[in-house]
Protein backbone atom coordinates (compact mmCIF):
# COMPACT_ATOMS: atom_id res chain seq x y z
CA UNK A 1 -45.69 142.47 33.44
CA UNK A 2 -44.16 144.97 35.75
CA UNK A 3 -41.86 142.29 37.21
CA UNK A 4 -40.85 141.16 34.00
CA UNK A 5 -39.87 144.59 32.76
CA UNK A 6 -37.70 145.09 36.33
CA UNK A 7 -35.85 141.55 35.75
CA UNK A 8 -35.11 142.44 32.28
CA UNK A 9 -33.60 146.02 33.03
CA UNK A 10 -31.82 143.92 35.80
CA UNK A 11 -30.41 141.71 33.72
CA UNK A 12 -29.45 144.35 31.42
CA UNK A 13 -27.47 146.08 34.45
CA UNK A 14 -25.84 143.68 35.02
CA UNK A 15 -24.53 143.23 31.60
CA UNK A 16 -23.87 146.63 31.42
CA UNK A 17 -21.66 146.40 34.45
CA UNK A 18 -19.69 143.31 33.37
CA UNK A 19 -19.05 144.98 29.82
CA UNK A 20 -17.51 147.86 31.79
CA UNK A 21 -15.51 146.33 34.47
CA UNK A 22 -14.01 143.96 31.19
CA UNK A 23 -13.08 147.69 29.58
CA UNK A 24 -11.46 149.26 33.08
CA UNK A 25 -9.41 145.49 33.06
CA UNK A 26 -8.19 145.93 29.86
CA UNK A 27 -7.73 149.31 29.88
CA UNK A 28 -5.60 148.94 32.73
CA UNK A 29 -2.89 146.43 30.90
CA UNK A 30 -0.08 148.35 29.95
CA UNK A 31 0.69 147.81 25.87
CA UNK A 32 4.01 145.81 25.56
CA UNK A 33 6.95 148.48 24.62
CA UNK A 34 7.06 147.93 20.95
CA UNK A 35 10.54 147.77 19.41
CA UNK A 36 11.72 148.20 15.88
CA UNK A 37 15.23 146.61 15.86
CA UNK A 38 17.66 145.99 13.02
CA UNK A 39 18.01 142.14 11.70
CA UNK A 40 21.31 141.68 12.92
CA UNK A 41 20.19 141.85 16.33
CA UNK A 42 17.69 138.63 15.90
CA UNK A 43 20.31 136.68 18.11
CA UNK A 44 21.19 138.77 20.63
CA UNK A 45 18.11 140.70 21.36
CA UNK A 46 16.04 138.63 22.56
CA UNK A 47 17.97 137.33 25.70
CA UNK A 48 18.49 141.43 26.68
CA UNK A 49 14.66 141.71 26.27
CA UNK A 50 14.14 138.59 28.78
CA UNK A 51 16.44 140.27 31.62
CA UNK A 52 14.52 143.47 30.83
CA UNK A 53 11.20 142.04 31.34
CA UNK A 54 11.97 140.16 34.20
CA UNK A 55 13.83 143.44 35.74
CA UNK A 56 10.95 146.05 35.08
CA UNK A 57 7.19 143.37 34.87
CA UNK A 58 6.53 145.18 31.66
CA UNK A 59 6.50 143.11 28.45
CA UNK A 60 8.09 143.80 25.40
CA UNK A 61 7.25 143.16 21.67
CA UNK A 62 10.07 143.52 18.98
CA UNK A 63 9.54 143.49 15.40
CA UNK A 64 12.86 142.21 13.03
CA UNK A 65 13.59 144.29 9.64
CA UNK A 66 15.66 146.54 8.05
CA UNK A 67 16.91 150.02 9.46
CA UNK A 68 15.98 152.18 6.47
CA UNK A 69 12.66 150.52 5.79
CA UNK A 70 11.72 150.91 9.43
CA UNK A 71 12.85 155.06 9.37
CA UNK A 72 10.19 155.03 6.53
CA UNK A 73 7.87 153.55 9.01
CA UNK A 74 8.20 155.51 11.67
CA UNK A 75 7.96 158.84 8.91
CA UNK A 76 4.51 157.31 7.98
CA UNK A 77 3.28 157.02 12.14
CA UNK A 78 3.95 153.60 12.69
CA UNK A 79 3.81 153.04 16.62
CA UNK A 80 6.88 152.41 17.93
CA UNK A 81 8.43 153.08 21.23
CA UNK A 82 12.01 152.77 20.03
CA UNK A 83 14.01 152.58 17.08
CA UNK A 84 17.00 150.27 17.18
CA UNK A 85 18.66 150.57 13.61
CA UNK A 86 21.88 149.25 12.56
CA UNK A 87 22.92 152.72 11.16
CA UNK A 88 22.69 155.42 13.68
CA UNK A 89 22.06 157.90 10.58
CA UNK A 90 18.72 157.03 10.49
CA UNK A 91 17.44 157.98 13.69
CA UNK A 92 19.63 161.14 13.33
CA UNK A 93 17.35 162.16 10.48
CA UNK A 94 14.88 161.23 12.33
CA UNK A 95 15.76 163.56 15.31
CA UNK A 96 16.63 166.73 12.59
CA UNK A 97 12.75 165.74 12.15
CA UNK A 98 11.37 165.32 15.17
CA UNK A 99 10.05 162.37 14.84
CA UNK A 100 12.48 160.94 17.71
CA UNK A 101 13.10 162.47 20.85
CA UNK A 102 15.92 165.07 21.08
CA UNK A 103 18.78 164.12 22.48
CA UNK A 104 17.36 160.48 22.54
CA UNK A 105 19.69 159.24 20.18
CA UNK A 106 22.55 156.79 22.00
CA UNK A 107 24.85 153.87 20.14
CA UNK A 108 25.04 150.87 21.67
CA UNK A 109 27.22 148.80 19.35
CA UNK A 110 29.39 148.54 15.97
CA UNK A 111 28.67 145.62 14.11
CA UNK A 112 31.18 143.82 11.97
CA UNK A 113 30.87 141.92 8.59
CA UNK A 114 32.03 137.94 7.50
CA UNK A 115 32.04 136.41 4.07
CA UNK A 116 29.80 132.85 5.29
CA UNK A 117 29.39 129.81 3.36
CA UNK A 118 27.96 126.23 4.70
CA UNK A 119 30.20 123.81 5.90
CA UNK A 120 29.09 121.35 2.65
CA UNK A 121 30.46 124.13 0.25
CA UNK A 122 33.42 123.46 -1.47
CA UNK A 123 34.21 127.72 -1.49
CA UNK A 124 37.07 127.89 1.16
CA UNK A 125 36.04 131.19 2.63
CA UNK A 126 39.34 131.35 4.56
CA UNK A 127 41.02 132.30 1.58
CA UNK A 128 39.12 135.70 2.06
CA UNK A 129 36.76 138.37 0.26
CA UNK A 130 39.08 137.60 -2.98
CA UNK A 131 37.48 133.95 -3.54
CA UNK A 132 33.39 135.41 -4.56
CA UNK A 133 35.70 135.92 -7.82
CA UNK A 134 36.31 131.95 -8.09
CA UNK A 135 33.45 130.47 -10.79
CA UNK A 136 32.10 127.84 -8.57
CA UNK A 137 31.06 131.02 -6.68
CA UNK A 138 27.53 132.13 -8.66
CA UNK A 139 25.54 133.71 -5.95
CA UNK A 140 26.65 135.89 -3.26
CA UNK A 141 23.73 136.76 -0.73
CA UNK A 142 24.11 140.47 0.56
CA UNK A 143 21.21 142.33 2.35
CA UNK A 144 19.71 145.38 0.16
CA UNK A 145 22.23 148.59 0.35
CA UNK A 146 19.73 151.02 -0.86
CA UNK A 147 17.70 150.41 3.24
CA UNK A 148 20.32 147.87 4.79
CA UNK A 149 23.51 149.14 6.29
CA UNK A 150 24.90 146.30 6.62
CA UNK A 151 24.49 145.67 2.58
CA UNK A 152 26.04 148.82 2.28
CA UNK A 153 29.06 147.61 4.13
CA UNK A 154 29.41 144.53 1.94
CA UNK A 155 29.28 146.79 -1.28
CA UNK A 156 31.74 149.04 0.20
CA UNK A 157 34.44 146.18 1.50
CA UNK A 158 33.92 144.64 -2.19
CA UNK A 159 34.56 148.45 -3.58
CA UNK A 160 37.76 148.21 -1.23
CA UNK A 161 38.99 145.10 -2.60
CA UNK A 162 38.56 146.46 -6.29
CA UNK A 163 35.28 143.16 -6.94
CA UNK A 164 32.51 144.86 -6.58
CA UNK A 165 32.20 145.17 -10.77
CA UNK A 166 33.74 141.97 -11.04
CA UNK A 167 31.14 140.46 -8.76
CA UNK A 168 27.90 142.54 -8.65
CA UNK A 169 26.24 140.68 -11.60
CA UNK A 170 26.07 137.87 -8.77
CA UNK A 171 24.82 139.58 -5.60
CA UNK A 172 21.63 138.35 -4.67
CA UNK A 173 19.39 140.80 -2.42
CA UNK A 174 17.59 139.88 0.82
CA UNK A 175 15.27 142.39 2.24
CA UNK A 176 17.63 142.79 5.13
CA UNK A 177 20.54 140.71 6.84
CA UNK A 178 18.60 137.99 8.23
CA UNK A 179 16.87 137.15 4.63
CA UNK A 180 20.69 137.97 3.02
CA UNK A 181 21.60 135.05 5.57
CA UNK A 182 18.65 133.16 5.03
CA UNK A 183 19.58 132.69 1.11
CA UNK A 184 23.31 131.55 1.94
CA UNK A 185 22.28 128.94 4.61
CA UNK A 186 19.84 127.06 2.03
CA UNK A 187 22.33 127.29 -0.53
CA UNK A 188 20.46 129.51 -2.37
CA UNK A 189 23.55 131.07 -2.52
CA UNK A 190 27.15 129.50 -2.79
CA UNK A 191 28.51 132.93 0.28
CA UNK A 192 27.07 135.87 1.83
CA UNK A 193 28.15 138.79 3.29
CA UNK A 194 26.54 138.53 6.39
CA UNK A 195 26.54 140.10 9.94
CA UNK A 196 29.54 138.60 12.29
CA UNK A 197 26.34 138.50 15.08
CA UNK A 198 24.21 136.26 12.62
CA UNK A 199 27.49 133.80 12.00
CA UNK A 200 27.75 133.31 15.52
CA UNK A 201 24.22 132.88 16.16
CA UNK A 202 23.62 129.00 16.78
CA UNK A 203 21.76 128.02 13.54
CA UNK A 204 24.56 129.58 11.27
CA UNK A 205 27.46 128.73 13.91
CA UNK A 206 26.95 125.15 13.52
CA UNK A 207 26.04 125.18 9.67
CA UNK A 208 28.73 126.55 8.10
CA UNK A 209 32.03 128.77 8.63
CA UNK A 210 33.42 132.53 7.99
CA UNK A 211 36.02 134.43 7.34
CA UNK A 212 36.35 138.03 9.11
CA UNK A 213 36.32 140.93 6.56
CA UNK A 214 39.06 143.23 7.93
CA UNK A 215 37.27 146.81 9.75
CA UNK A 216 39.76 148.92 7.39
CA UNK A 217 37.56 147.78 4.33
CA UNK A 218 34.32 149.58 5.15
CA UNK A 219 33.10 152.31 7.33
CA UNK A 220 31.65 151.44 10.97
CA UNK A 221 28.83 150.31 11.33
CA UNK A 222 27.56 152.18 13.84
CA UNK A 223 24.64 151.47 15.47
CA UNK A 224 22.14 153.57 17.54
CA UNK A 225 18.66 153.42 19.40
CA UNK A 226 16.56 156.41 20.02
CA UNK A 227 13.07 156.93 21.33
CA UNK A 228 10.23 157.88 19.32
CA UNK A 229 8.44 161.50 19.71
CA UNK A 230 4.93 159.45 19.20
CA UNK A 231 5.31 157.01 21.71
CA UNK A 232 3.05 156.85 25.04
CA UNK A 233 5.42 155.18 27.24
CA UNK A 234 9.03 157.15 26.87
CA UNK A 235 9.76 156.79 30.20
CA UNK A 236 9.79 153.25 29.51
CA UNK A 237 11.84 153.08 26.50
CA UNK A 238 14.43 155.36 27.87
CA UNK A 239 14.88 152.22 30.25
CA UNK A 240 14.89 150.01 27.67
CA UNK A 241 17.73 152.39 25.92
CA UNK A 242 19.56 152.39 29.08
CA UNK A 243 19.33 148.67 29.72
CA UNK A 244 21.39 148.12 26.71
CA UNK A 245 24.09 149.50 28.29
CA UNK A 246 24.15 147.52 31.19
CA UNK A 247 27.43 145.11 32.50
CA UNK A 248 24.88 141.93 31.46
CA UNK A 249 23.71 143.58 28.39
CA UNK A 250 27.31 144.73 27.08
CA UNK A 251 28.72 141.12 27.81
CA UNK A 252 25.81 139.71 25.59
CA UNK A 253 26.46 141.86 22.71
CA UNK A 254 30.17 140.97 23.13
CA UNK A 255 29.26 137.36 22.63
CA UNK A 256 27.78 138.19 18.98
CA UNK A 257 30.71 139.88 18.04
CA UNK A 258 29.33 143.29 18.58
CA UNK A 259 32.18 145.84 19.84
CA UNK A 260 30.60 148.30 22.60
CA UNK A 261 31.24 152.10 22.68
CA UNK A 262 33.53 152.85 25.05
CA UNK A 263 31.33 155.60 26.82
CA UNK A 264 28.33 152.86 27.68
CA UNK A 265 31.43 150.84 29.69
């Protein structure tokens, strides 16, 4: 009996150990730096994240949406590491808040708007913004304005161009820029308004063709990443922050049509 009761506890220490050496392994493996980045940056991102990881060994998880939706994340304690929004008022308010590091907040790019339409369409896009007036035109995909920026841009270069009343009966909303452009490539909608970094990403590059909405017809769209007060690894997404400066990382951006502040060069 006695030697039954000393092989079970045995047993049992055994477990006991395994259980907690399985804790002290996992416990050990750093959390991927989690990333809240804007939609327009679906293209682009990902190839900066790939030098990252392979520069620093630590992984990296981003999660796609819209700026303003993810500031109202982040209020509610959503656990990021960094904020990458396409307007870089929102992590500003999130600063005056504190719910971003001070000082933390650093633009890496302005992004620039297209009108976009598939290359089966029969809208010729190259006649410019003027053309989501024509008839055959019924849908024009734009990303929310009230948490996109870049919807806001579209509303503001059809304001410019003295459509946006004309027009605004047919804007369809996405949820952010990559749903706007979502709706335009399935022909969902006849044009969108989309991000010049989603027209030049390879789906959308070889489905259809844009036109260029001239700068002058909307503010900047400045963009901005900052790191979040809540996070457990800041060290770590300040490098992340800086990375997007670097020679490799500017060029990238370049090739989606992002222009780069002059002070990261």
């Amino acid at each position: 009996m006695l030697r039954r009761t000393a092989l079970k506890c045995a047993i049992a220490a055994i477990a006991a150990g395994a259980i907690s050496a399985t804790l002290v392994v996992r416990a050990a493996q750093p959390q991927p730096l989690a990333v809240a980045a804007a939609s327009d940056l679906q293209s682009v991102l990902p190839t900066i994240v790939a030098q990252f990881e392979k520069d620093t060994g630590q992984k990296v998880s981003v999660t796609f949406g819209s700026s303003g939706n993810f500031m109202t994340q982040i209020e509610h304690g959503a656990p990021f590491d960094v904020f990458l929004s396409a307007d870089i008022d929102y992590p500003r308010r999130l600063e005056q808040a504190g719910l971003v590091e001070a000082g933390s907040v650093s633009m890496y790019a302005t992004g620039r708007i297209v009108l976009w339409s598939r290359n089966d369409s029969k809208v010729d896009v190259s006649r410019g913004l003027a053309v989501v007036t024509d008839p055959q035109v019924r849908r024009i995909a734009v990303a929310n304005p009230a948490h996109a920026p870049y919807g806001r841009a579209a509303v503001a270069a059809l304001r410019h161009d003295h459509l946006y009343d004309e027009v605004r009966s047919k804007l369809v909303l996405g949820e952010n820029i990559s749903q706007a452009a979502q709706f335009a490539q399935s022909g969902n909608a006849e044009v969108g308004i989309l991000a010049l970094s989603l027209a030049l990403s390879p789906t959308l590059k070889s489905a259809g063709r844009y036109f260029e909405i001239p700068a002058s017809s909307y503010p900047p769209i400045e963009q901005a990443g900052a790191v979040v007060s809540a996070s457990r690894q800041t060290a770590l997404a300040h490098r992340f922050l800086a990375a997007l400066k670097a020679p490799s990382a500017e060029r990238t951006l370049g090739a989606f049509g992002f222009s780069v502040p002059t002070a990261a060069r």
